[in-house]
Protein backbone atom coordinates (compact mmCIF):
# COMPACT_ATOMS: atom_id res chain seq x y z
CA UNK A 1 -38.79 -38.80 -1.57
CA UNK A 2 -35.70 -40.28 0.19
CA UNK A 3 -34.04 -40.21 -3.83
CA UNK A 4 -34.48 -36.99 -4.71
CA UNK A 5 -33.35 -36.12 -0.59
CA UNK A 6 -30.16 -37.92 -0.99
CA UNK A 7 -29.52 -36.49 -4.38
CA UNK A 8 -29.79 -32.64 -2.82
CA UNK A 9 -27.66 -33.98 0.17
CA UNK A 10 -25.06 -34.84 -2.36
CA UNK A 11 -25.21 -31.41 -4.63
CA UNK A 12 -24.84 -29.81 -0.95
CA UNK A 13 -22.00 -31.49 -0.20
CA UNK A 14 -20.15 -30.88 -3.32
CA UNK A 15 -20.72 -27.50 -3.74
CA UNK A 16 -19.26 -27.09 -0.42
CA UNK A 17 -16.52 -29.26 -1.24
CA UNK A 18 -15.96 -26.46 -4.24
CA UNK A 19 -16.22 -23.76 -2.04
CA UNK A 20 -13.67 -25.08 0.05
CA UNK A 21 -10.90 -26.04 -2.48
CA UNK A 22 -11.17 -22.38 -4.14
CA UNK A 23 -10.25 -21.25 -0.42
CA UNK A 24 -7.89 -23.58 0.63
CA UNK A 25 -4.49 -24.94 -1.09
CA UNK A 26 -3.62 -21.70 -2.49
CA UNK A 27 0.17 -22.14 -1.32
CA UNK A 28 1.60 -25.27 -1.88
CA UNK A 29 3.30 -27.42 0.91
CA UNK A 30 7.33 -25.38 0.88
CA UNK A 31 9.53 -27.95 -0.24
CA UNK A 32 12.24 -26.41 2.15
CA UNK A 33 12.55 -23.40 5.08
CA UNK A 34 14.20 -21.06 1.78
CA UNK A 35 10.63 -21.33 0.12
CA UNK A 36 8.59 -20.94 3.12
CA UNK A 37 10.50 -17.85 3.62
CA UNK A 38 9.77 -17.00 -0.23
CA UNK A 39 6.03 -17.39 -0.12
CA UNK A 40 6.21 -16.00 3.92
CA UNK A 41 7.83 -12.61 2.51
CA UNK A 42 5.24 -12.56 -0.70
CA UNK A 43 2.09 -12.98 1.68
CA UNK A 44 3.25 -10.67 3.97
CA UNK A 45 3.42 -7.81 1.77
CA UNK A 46 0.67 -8.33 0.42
CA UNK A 47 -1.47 -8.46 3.05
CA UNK A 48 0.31 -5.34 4.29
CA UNK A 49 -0.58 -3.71 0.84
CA UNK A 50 -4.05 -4.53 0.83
CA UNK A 51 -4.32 -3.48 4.96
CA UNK A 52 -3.01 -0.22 4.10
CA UNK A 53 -5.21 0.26 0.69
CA UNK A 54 -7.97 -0.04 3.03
CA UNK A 55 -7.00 2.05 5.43
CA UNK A 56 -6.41 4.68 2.99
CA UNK A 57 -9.89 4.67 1.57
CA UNK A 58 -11.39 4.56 4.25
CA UNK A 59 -9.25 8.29 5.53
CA UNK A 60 -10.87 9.78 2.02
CA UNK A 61 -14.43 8.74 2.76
CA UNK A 62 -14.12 10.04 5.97
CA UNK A 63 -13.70 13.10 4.24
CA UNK A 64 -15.45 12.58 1.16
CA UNK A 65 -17.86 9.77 1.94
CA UNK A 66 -20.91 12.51 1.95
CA UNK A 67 -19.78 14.05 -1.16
CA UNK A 68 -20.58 13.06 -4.96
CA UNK A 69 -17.12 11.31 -5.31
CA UNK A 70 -18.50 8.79 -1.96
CA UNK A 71 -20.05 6.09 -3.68
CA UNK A 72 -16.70 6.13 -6.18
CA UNK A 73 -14.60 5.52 -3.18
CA UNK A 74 -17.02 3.18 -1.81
CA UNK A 75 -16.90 0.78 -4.51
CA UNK A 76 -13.01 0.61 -4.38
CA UNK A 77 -13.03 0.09 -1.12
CA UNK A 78 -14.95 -2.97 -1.43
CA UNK A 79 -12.77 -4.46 -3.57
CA UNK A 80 -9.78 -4.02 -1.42
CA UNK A 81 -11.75 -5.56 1.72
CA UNK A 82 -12.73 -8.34 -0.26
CA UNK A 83 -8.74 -8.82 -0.94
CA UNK A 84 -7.86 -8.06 2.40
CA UNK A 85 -10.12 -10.61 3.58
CA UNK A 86 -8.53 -13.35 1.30
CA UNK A 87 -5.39 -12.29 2.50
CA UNK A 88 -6.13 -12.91 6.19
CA UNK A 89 -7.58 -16.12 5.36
CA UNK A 90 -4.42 -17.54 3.47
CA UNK A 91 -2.13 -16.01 6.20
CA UNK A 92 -4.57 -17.68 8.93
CA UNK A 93 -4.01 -20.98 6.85
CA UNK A 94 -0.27 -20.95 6.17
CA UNK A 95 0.62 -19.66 9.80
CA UNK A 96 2.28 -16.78 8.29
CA UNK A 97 2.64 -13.64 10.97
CA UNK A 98 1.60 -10.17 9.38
CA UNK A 99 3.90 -7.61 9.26
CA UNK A 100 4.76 -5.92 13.12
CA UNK A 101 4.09 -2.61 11.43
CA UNK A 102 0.28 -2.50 10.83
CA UNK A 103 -0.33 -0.24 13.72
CA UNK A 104 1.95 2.05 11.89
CA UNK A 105 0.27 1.24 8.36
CA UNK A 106 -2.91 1.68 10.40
CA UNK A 107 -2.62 5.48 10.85
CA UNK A 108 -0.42 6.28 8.53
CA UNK A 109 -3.04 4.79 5.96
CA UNK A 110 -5.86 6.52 7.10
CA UNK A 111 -3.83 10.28 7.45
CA UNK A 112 -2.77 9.67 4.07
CA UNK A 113 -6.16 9.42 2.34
CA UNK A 114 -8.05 11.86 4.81
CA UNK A 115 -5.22 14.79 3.75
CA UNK A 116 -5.17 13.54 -0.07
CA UNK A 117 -8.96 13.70 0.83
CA UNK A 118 -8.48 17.30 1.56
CA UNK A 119 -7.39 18.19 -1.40
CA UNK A 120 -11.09 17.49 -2.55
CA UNK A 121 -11.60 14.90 -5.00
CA UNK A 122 -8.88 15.14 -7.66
CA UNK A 123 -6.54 15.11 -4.51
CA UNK A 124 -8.09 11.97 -3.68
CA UNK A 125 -7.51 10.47 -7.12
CA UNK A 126 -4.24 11.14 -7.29
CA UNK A 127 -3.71 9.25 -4.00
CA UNK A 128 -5.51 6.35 -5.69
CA UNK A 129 -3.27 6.93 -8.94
CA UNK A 130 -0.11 6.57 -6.96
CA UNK A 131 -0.95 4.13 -4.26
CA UNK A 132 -2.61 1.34 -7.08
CA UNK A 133 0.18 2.28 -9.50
CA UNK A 134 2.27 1.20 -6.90
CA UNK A 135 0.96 -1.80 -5.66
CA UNK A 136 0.18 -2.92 -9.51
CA UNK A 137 4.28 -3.29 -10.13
CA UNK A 138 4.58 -5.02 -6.72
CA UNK A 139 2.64 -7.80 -8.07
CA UNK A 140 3.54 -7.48 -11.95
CA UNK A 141 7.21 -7.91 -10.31
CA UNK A 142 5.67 -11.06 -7.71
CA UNK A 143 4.21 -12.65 -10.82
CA UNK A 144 7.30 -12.75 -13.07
CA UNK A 145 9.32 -14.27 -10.04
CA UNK A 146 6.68 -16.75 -9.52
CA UNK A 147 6.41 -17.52 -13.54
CA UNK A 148 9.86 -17.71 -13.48
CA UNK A 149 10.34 -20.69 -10.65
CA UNK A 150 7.26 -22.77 -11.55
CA UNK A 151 3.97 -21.17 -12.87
CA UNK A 152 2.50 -24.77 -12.33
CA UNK A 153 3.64 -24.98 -8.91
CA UNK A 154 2.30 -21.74 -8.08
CA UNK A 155 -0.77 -21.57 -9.86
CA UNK A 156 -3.30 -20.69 -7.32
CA UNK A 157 -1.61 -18.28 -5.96
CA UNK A 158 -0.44 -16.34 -9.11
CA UNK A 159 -4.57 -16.38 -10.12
CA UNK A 160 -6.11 -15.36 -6.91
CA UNK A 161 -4.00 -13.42 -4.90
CA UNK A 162 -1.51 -11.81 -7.98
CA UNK A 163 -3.47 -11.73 -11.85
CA UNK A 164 -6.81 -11.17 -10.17
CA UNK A 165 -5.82 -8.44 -7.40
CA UNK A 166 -3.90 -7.11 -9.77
CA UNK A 167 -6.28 -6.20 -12.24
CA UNK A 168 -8.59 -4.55 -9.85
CA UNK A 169 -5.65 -2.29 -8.42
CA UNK A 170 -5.19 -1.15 -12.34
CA UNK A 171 -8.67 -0.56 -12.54
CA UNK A 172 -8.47 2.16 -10.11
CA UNK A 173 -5.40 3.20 -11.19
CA UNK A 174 -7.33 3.93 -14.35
CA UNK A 175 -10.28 5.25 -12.26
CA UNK A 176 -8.18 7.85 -10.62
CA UNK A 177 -7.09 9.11 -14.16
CA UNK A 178 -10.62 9.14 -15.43
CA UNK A 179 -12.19 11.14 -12.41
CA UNK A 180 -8.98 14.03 -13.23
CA UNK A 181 -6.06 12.95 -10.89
CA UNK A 182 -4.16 14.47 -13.21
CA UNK A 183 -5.61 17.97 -12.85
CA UNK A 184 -4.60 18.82 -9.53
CA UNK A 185 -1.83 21.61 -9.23
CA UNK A 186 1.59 19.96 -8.74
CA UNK A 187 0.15 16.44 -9.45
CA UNK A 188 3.81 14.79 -10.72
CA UNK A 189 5.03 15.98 -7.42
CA UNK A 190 2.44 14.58 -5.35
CA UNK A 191 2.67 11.65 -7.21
CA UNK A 192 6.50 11.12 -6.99
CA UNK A 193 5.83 11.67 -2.93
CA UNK A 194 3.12 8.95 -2.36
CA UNK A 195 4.68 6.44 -4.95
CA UNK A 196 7.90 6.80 -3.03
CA UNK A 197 6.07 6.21 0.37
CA UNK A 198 4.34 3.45 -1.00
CA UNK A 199 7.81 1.23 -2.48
CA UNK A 200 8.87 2.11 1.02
CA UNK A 201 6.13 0.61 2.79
CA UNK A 202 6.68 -2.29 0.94
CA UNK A 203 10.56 -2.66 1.18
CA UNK A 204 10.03 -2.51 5.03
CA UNK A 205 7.02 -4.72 5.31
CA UNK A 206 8.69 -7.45 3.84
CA UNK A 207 11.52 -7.58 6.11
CA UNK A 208 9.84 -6.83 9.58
C-alpha cells in the first residue's frame, strides 16, 4: 500500500530527525571569541575527565577484570565510554581541540587504576571514591557558572553533558563507598593523594 509506505517513510524520517537534534546543537552559536573560549575551556576538561575516567578503569580491570569485583568495574566503565563518546562527538562538532596532554592522561590513567587495582578491590574503590568525587565538584562548580550566565542559553549542555554525567559520576562515588572504600588502611590519605591529582589534572587540562 503506497499510504501506509509513505506513512512509515515519514515516522523514519522523523525519528531520525529526533535522533539528530538530541546529538547536535548542544552548544549554542558563541556570541563572541570570550564565550567560545568559555565553552572551549568547559569541553575540554571534560572530555579530558571522562578520557582519563576511562583510562583508569580500564588499569583496574586489567587487574581485577577476572575477579568478583570485574563485572562492578565493568558496568562503570560503560558509563564513562558512553560519556566519553558524547564528548568526542560535541568536540568533533564545535571544532574544539582536546587537551595536548592525553598521551600523558593516557598512562597516567591506566597506572593509576592498575596500582589502586593492586591494592585489591577496596583499593580500587577508593580510586573510584576519589577520582568521581572529584570530577562530581568539577561539574557541580561548571553548572552553577553556567546557571549563573543563562540556564536558558545553555540548556543542552547543562542536561547532557553536566546534570546527567554528573549523576552517574556520584553514583559511583556512592558505589565505591558501598563496596568498602573506606576500609582500606590509610584510606583518608590515599584519598587526599588521588583527589589532589585529580583537581590537578583538571587545572592543567583546561589551560593546555
Amino acid at each position: 500500500n503506497p499510504t501506509v509506505g509513505y506513512c512509515i517513510y515519514l515516522l523514519i524520517l522523523e525519528r531520525v530527525f529526533a535522533a539528530f537534534c538530541q546529538t547536535a546543537h548542544v552548544l549554542p552559536p558563541p556570541r563572541d571569541s570570550e564565550e567560545k573560549e568559555m565553552l572551549d575551556r568547559m569541553l575540554r576538561v571534560d572530555h579530558a575527565g571522562e578520557y582519563g575516567a576511562n583510562r583508569i578503569y580500564a588499569g583496574q580491570m586489567a587487574v581485577l577484570g577476572r575477579s568478583r569485583t570485574g563485572p562492578l568495574i565493568q558496568e562503570m566503565w560503560d558509563q564513562e565510554k558512553k560519556h566519553l563518546e558524547k564528548f568526542n562527538e560535541i568536540l568533533a562538532e564545535n571544532r574544539v581541540r582536546p587537551t595536548a596532554l592525553l598521551p600523558l592522561w593516557n598512562i597516567a590513567g591506566f597506572v593509576l587504576g592498575a596500582s589502586s587495582a593492586l591494592l585489591g578491590k577496596e583499593g580500587a574503590m577508593a580510586c573510584t571514591v576519589a577520582v568521581e568525587e572529584s570530577i562530581s565538584e568539577h561539574y557541580n562548580s561548571q553548572i552553577r557558572a553556567l546557571m549563573e550566565k543563562d540556564p536558558e542559553r545553555y540548556t543542552e549542555l547543562l542536561q547532557v553533558s553536566n546534570k546527567e554525567f554528573r549523576d552517574d559520576e556520584m553514583e559511583h562515588h556512592d558505589t565505591g563507598l558501598e563496596h568498602d572504600a573506606e576500609s582500606i588502611p590509610g584510606y583518608w590519605l590515599l584519598k587526599k593523594r588521588y583527589t589532589t591529582g585529580c583537581k590537578a589534572a583538571i587545572y592543567v587540562s583546561q589551560r593546555v
